[in-house]
Protein backbone atom coordinates (compact mmCIF):
# COMPACT_ATOMS: atom_id res chain seq x y z
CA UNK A 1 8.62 -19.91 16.58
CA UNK A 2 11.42 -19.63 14.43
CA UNK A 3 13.08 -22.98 13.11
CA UNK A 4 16.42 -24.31 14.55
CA UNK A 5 17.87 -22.82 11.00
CA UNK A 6 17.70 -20.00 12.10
CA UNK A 7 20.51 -18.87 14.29
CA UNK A 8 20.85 -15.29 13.24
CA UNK A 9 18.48 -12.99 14.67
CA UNK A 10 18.86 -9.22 15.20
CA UNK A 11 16.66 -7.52 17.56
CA UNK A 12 16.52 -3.20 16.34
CA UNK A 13 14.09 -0.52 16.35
CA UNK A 14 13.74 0.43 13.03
CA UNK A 15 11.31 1.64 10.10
CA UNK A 16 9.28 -1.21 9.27
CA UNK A 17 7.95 -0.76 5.74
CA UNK A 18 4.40 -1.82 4.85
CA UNK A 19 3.57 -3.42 1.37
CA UNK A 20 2.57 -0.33 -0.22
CA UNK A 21 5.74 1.19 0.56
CA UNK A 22 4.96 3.36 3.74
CA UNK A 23 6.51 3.61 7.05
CA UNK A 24 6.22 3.45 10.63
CA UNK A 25 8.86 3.93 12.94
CA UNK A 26 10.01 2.89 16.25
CA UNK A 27 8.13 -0.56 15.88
CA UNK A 28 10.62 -3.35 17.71
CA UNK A 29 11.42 -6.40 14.90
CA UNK A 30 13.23 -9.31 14.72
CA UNK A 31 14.99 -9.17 11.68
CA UNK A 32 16.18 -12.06 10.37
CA UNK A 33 19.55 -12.05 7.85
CA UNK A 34 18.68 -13.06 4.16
CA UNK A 35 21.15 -15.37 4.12
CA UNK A 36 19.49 -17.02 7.09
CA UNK A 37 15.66 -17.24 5.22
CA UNK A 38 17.49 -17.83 2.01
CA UNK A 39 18.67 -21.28 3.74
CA UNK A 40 15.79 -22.03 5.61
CA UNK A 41 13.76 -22.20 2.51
CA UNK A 42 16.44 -24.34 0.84
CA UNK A 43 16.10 -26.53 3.58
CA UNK A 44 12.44 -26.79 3.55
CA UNK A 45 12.57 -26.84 -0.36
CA UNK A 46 13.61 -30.43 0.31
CA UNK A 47 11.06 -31.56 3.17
CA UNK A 48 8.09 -30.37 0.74
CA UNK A 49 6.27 -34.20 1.93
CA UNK A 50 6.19 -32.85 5.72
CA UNK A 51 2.51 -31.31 6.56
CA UNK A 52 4.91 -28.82 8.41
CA UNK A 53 7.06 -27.68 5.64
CA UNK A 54 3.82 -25.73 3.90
CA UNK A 55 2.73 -24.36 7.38
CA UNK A 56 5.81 -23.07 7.93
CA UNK A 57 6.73 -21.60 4.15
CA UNK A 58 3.48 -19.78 4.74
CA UNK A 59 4.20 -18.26 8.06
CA UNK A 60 7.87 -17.29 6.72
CA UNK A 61 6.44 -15.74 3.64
CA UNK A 62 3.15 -13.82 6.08
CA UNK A 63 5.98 -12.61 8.07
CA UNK A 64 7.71 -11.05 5.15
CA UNK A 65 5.08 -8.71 3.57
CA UNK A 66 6.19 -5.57 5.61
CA UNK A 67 9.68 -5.94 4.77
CA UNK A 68 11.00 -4.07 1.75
CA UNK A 69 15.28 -5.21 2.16
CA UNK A 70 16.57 -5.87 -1.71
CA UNK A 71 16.28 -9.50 -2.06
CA UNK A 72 13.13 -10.02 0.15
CA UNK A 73 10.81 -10.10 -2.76
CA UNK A 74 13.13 -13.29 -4.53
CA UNK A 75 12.69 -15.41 -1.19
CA UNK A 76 8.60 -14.54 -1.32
CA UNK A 77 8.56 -15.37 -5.22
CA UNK A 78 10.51 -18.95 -4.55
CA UNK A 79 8.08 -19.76 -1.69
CA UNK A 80 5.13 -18.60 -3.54
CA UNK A 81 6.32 -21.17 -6.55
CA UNK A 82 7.03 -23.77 -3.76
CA UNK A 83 3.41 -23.52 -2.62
CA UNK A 84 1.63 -23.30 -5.90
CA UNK A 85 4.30 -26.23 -6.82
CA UNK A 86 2.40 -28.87 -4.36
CA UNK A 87 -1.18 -28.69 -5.52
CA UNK A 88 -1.72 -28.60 -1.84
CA UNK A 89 -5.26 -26.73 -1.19
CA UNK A 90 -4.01 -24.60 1.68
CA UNK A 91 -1.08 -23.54 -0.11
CA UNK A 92 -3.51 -22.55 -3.26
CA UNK A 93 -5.89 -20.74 -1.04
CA UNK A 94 -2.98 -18.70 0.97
CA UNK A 95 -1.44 -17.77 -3.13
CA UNK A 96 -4.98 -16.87 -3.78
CA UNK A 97 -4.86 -14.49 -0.80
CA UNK A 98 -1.54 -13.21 -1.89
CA UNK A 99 -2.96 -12.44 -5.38
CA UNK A 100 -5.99 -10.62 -4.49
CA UNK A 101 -4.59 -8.66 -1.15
CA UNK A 102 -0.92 -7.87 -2.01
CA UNK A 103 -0.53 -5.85 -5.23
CA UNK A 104 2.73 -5.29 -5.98
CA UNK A 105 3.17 -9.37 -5.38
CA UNK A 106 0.34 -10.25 -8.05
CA UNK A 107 2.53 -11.69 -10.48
CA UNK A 108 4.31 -13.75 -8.07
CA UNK A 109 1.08 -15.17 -7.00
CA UNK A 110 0.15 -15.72 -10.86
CA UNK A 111 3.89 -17.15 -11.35
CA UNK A 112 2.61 -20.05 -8.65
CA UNK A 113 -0.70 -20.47 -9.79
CA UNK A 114 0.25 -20.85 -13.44
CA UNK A 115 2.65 -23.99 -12.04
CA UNK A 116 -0.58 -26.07 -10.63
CA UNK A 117 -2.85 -24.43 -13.41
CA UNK A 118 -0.86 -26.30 -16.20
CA UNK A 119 -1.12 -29.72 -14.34
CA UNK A 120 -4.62 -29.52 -13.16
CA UNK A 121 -6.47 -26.77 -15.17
CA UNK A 122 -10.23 -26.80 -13.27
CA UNK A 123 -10.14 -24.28 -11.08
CA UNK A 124 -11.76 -21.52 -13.04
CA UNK A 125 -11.07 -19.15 -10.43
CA UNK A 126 -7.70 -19.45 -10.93
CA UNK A 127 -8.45 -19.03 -14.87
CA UNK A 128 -9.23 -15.74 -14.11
CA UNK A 129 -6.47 -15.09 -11.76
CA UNK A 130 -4.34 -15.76 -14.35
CA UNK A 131 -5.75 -13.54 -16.85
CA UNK A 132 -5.79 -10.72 -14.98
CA UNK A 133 -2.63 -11.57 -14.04
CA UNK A 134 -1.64 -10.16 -17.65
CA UNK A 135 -1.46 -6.88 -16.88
CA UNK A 136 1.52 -6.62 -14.59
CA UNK A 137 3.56 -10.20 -15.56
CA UNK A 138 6.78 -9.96 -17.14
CA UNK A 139 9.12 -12.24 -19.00
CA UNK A 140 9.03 -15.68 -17.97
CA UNK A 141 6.24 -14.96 -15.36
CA UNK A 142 4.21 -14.41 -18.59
CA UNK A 143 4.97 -17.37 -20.39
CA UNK A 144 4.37 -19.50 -17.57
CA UNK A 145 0.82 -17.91 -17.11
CA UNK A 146 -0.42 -18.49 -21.29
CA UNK A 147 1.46 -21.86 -21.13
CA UNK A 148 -1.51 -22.78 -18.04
CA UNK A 149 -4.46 -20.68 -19.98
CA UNK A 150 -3.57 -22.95 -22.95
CA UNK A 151 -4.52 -25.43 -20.65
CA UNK A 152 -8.05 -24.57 -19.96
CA UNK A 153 -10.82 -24.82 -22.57
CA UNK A 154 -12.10 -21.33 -21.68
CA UNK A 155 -11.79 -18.43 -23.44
CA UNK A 156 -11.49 -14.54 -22.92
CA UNK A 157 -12.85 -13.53 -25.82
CA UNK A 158 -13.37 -9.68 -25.06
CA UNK A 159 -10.94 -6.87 -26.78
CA UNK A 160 -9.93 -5.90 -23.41
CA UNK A 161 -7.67 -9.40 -22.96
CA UNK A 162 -6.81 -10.17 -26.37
CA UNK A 163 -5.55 -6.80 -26.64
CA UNK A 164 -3.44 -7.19 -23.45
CA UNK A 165 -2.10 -10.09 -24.58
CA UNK A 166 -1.13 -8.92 -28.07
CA UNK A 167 0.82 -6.21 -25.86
CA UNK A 168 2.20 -9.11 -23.94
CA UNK A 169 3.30 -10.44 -27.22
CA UNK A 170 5.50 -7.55 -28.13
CA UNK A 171 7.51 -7.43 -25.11
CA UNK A 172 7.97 -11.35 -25.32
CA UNK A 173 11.35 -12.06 -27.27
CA UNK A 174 11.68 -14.23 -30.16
CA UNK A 175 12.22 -17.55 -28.13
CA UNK A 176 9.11 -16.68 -26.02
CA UNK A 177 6.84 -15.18 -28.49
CA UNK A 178 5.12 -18.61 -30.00
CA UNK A 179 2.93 -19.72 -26.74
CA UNK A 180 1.53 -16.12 -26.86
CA UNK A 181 0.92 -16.90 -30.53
CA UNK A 182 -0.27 -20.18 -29.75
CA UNK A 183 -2.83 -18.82 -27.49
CA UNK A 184 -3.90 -16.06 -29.48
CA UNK A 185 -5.25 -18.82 -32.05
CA UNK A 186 -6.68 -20.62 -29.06
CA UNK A 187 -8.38 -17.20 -27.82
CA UNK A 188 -9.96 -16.41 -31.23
CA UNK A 189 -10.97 -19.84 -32.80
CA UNK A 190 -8.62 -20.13 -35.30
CA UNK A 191 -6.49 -23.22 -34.38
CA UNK A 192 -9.73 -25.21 -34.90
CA UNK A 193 -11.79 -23.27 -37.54
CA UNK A 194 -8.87 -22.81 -39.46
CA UNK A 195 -5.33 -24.81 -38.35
CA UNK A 196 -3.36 -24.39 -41.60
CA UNK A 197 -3.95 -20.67 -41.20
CA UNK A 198 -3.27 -20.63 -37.49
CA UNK A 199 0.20 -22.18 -38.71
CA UNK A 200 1.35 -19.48 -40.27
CA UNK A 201 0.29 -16.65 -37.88
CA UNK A 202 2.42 -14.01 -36.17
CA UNK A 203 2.18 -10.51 -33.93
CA UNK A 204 1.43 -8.88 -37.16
CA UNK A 205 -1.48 -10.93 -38.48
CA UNK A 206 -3.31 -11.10 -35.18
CA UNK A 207 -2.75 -7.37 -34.62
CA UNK A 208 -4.61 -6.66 -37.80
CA UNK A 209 -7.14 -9.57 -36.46
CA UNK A 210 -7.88 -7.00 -33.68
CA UNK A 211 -7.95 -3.71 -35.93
CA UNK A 212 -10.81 -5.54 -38.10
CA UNK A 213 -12.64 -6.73 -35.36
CA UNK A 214 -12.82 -3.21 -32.93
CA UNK A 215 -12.08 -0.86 -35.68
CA UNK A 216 -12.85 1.39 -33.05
CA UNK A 217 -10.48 0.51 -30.58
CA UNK A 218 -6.98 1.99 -30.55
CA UNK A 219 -4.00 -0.26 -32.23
CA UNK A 220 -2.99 -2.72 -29.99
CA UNK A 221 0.55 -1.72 -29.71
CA UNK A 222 2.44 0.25 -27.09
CA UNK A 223 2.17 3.99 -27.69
CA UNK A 224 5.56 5.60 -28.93
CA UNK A 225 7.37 7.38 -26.85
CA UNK A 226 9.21 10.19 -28.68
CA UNK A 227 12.53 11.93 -27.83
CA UNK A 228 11.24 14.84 -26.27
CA UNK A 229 9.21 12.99 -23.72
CA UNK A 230 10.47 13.97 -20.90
CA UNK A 231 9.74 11.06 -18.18
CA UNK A 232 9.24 7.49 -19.98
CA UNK A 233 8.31 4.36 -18.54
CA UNK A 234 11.06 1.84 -18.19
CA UNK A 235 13.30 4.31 -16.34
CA UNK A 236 10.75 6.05 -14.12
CA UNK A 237 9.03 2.53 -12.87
CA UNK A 238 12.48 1.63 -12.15
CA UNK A 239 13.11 4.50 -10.06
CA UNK A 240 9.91 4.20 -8.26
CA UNK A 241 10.23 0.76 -7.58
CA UNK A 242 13.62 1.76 -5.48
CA UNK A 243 11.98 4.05 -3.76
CA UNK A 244 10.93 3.90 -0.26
CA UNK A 245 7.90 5.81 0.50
CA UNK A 246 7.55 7.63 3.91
CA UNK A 247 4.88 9.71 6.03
CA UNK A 248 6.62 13.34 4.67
CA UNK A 249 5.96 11.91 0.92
CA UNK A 250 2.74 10.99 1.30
CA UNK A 251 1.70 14.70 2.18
CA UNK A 252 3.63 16.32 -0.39
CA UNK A 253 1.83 13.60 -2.98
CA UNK A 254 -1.55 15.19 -1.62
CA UNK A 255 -0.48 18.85 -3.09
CA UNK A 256 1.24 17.18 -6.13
CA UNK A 257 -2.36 14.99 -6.67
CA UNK A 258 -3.78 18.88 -7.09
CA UNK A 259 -1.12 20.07 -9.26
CA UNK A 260 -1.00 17.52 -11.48
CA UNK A 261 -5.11 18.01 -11.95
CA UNK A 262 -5.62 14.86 -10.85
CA UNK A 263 -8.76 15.87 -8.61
CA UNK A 264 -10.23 18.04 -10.98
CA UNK A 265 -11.76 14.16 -12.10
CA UNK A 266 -10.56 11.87 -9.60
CA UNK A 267 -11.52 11.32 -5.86
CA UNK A 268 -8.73 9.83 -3.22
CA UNK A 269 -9.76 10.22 -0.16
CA UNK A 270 -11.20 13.32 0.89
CA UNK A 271 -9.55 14.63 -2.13
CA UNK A 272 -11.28 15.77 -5.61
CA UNK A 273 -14.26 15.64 -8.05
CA UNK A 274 -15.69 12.04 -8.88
CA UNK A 275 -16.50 12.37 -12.61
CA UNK A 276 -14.13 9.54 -12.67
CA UNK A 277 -13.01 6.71 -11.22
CA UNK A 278 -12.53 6.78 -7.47
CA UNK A 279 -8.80 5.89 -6.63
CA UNK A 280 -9.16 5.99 -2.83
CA UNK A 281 -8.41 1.96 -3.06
CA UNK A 282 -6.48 2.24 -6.33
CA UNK A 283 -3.09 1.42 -4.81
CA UNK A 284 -4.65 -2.12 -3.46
CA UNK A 285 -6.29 -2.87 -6.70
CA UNK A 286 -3.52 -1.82 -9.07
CA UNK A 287 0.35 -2.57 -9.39
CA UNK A 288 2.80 0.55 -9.08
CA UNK A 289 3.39 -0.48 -12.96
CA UNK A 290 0.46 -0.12 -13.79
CA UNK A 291 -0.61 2.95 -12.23
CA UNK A 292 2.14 4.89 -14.51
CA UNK A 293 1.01 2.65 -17.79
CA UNK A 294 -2.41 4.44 -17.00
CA UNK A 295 -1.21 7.57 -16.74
CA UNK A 296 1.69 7.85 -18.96
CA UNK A 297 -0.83 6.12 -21.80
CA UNK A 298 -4.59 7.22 -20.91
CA UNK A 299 -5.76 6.12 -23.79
CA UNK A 300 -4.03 2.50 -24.19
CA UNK A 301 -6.88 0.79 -22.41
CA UNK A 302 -10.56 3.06 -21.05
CA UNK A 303 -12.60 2.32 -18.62
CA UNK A 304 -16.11 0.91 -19.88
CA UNK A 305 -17.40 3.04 -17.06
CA UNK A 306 -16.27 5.76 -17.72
CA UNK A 307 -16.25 6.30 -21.69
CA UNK A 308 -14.99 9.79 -23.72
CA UNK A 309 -17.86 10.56 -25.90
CA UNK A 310 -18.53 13.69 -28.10
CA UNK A 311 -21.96 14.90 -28.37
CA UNK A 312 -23.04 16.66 -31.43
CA UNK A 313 -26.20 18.93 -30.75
CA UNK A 314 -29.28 19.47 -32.74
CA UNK A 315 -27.94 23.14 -33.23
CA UNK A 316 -25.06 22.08 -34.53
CA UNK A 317 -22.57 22.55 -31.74
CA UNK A 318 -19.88 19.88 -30.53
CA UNK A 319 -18.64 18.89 -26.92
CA UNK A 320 -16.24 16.41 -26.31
CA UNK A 321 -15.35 14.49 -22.61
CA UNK A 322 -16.20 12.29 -20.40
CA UNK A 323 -19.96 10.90 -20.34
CA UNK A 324 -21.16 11.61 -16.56
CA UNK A 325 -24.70 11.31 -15.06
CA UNK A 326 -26.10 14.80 -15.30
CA UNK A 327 -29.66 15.86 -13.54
CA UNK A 328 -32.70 13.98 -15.00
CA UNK A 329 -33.68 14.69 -18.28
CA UNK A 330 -29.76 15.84 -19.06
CA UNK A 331 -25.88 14.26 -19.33
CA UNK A 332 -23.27 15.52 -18.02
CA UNK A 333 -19.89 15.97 -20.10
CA UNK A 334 -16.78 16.93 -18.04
CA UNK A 335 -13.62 18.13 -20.38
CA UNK A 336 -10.01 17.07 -19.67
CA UNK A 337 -9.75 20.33 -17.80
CA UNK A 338 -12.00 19.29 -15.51
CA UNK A 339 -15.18 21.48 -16.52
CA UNK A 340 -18.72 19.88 -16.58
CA UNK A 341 -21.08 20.88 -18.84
CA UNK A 342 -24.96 19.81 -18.75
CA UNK A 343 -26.78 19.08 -21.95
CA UNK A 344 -30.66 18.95 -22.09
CA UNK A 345 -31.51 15.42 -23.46
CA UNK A 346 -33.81 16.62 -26.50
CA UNK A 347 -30.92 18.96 -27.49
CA UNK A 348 -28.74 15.76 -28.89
CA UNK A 349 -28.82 15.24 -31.95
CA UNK A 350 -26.03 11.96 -31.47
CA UNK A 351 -23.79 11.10 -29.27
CA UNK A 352 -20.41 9.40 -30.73
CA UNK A 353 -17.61 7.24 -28.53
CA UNK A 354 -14.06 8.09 -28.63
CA UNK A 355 -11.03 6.16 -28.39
CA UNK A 356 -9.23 9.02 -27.05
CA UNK A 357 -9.18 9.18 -23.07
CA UNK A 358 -10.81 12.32 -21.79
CA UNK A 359 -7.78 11.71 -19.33
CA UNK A 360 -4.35 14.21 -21.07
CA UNK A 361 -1.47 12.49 -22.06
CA UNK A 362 1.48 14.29 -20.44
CA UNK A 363 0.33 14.59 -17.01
CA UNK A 364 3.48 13.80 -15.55
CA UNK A 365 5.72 16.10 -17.87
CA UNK A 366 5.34 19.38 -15.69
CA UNK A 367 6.41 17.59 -12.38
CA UNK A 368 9.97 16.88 -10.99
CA UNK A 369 11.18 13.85 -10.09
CA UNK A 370 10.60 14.31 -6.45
CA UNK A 371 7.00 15.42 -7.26
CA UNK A 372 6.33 11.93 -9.38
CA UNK A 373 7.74 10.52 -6.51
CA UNK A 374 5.34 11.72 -3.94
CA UNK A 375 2.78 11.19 -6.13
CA UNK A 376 2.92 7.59 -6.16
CA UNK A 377 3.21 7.79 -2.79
CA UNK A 378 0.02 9.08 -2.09
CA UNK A 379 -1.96 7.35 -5.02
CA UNK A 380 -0.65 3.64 -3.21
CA UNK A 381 -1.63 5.26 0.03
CA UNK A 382 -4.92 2.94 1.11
CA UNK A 383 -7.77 5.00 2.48
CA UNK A 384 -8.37 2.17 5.29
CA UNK A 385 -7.99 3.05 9.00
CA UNK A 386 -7.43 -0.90 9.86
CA UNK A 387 -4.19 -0.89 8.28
CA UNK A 388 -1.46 0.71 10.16
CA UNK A 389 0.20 2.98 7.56
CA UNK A 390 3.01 5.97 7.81
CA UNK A 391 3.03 6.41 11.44
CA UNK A 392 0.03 5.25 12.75
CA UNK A 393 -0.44 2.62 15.68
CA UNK A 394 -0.41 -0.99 14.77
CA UNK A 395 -3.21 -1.02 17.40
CA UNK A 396 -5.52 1.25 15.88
């Protein structure tokens, strides 16, 4: 039932968007104004001691994931914070589903979680949340997230996170730099083993921290983008995130996913070669953002999994790419053009890991904008019949 508030209701047959972007048309929905949720929420922002009120912001917010209008996703991230806000348990749990089932809404979820993590941090599942939360927070979000994991005894002490959040640290400005700082030193041990030194620590010294300590890792900075780069970051996630994705781009992304050599390496679907990872449910485990971070900077951060290697033979002869399970008694080494080669186990002499992603840099250069468009579209496709997606029944 929708509250009294709520006076405004049109009743269309329209394109209802799903969270990944897709569409399916024809589908009958009440569409309520934004102006109309906008005060409802401001209304229940003030009721927040009614059992009710949370019910309610939950069933508003539910009833919002498939609806991609410009200023749904500020009503979702004020009754996400509203939620996380009351320390409430069902609030927490439905943030926690939000988190883990809605991608593009993961730092939302970690903006809430970080505002009951930093007055009650013991729920180490939320500790994690929150760190993998790293990877697509921006801003404020951020600083709300190390502000809670300064809050918890617990560590990440792996190059993976400290490098992520000496990335964080560079797109922080100067105001909001210090609790990334402040955590670094927490992270690494060196507000207690050594304070004074701690004290005087910035980006700089902590990024030559990480060089010492994985010398074999790349810097932890963001990769350059030079002038004749033809598609950078910033600009293209902004484009994609205006984009809404339909049935017609999803099947030009399949032919673009073949162009682009992605399946030389990479199954979706019933699409490609798995010498690497899978991405048939890449577009619910991964942000939009950082889909294109992967792709526009392969060799920022590598999959353990799947690790570049070059093997030096005992006759001499080099091969470079990525280390795949060959036959027994062999490995398997597939090049960045997609070509496997199998090497006879008593025929290495050594094999040496690479910080270089077997995965090209440049990917994206020979495509139009259309073409990066339709991409996306089919890499945030999810390969799951359950979920009605670009056309299909809600029944099925």
């Amino acid at each position: 039932m929708l509250s009294p508030s709520i006076s405004r209701l049109i009743l269309i047959c329209c394109v209802l968007l799903t969270p990944a972007g897709f569409a399916f048309a024809n589908a009958p929905v009440v569409v309520v104004s934004i102006e109309a949720l906008s005060a409802e929420v401001e209304t229940l922002e003030t009721q927040l001691d009614d059992p009710q009120t949370l019910n309610r912001l939950i069933a508003i917010d539910d009833g919002l994931t498939v609806d991609q209008r410009p200023g749904i996703p500020a009503i979702r991230g004020r009754i996400l914070n509203l939620l996380g806000g009351t320390g409430e348990e069902s609030a927490l749990e439905y943030v926690r589903r939000v988190f883990e089932n809605q991608s593009e809404f993961r730092d939302e979820a970690a903006m809430a979680l970080s505002l009951h993590s930093y007055r009650k941090p013991t729920n180490l599942q939320d500790w994690r949340f929150l760190i993998r939360s790293l990877t697509v927070t921006r801003g404020e979000q951020t600083v709300s997230v190390m502000k809670a994991l300064l809050r918890y005894r617990q560590r990440a002490t792996n190059s993976h996170w400290i490098k992520r959040v000496l990335l964080q640290t560079e797109q922080l400005n100067e105001q909001q730099r210090p609790v990334a700082i402040e955590l670094l030193g927490h992270w690494t041990g060196l507000n207690e083993s050594d304070p004074e030194t701690a004290m005087k620590a910035d980006l700089a010294f902590y990024q030559n921290w990480y060089a010492q300590k994985w010398p074999e890792e790349q810097p932890a900075t963001w990769p350059e983008e030079p002038e004749t780069q033809r598609w950078k970051y910033a600009p293209l996630l902004k484009t994609l995130d205006q984009t809404i994705y339909s049935a017609d781009l999803l099947e030009q992304g399949k032919a673009v996913y073949e162009k682009a050599s992605c399946a030389k390496c990479h199954v979706k679907g019933d699409i490609g070669q798995n010498f690497g990872p899978d991405l048939s449910g890449i577009g619910a485990l991964r942000q939009r953002s950082e889909l294109l971070e992967g792709i526009l900077y392969p060799s920022l951060e590598i999959h353990e999994d799947y690790p570049t290697v070059t093997v030096l033979s005992k006759d001499g002869k080099t091969i470079s790419g990525l280390l795949s399970a060959g036959e027994p008694g062999s490995v398997k080494i597939v090049d960045p053009k997609g070509k496997a080669t199998l090497i006879a186990q008593s025929e290495i002499e050594e094999i040496q890991t690479s910080s270089v992603s077997n995965m090209p840099a440049g990917g994206l250069e020979q495509l139009t904008e259309q073409e990066i468009i339709a991409l996306f579209a089919f890499l945030q496709h999810q390969e799951n019949s359950k979920k009605p997606f670009h056309g299909e029944s809600q029944d099925q």
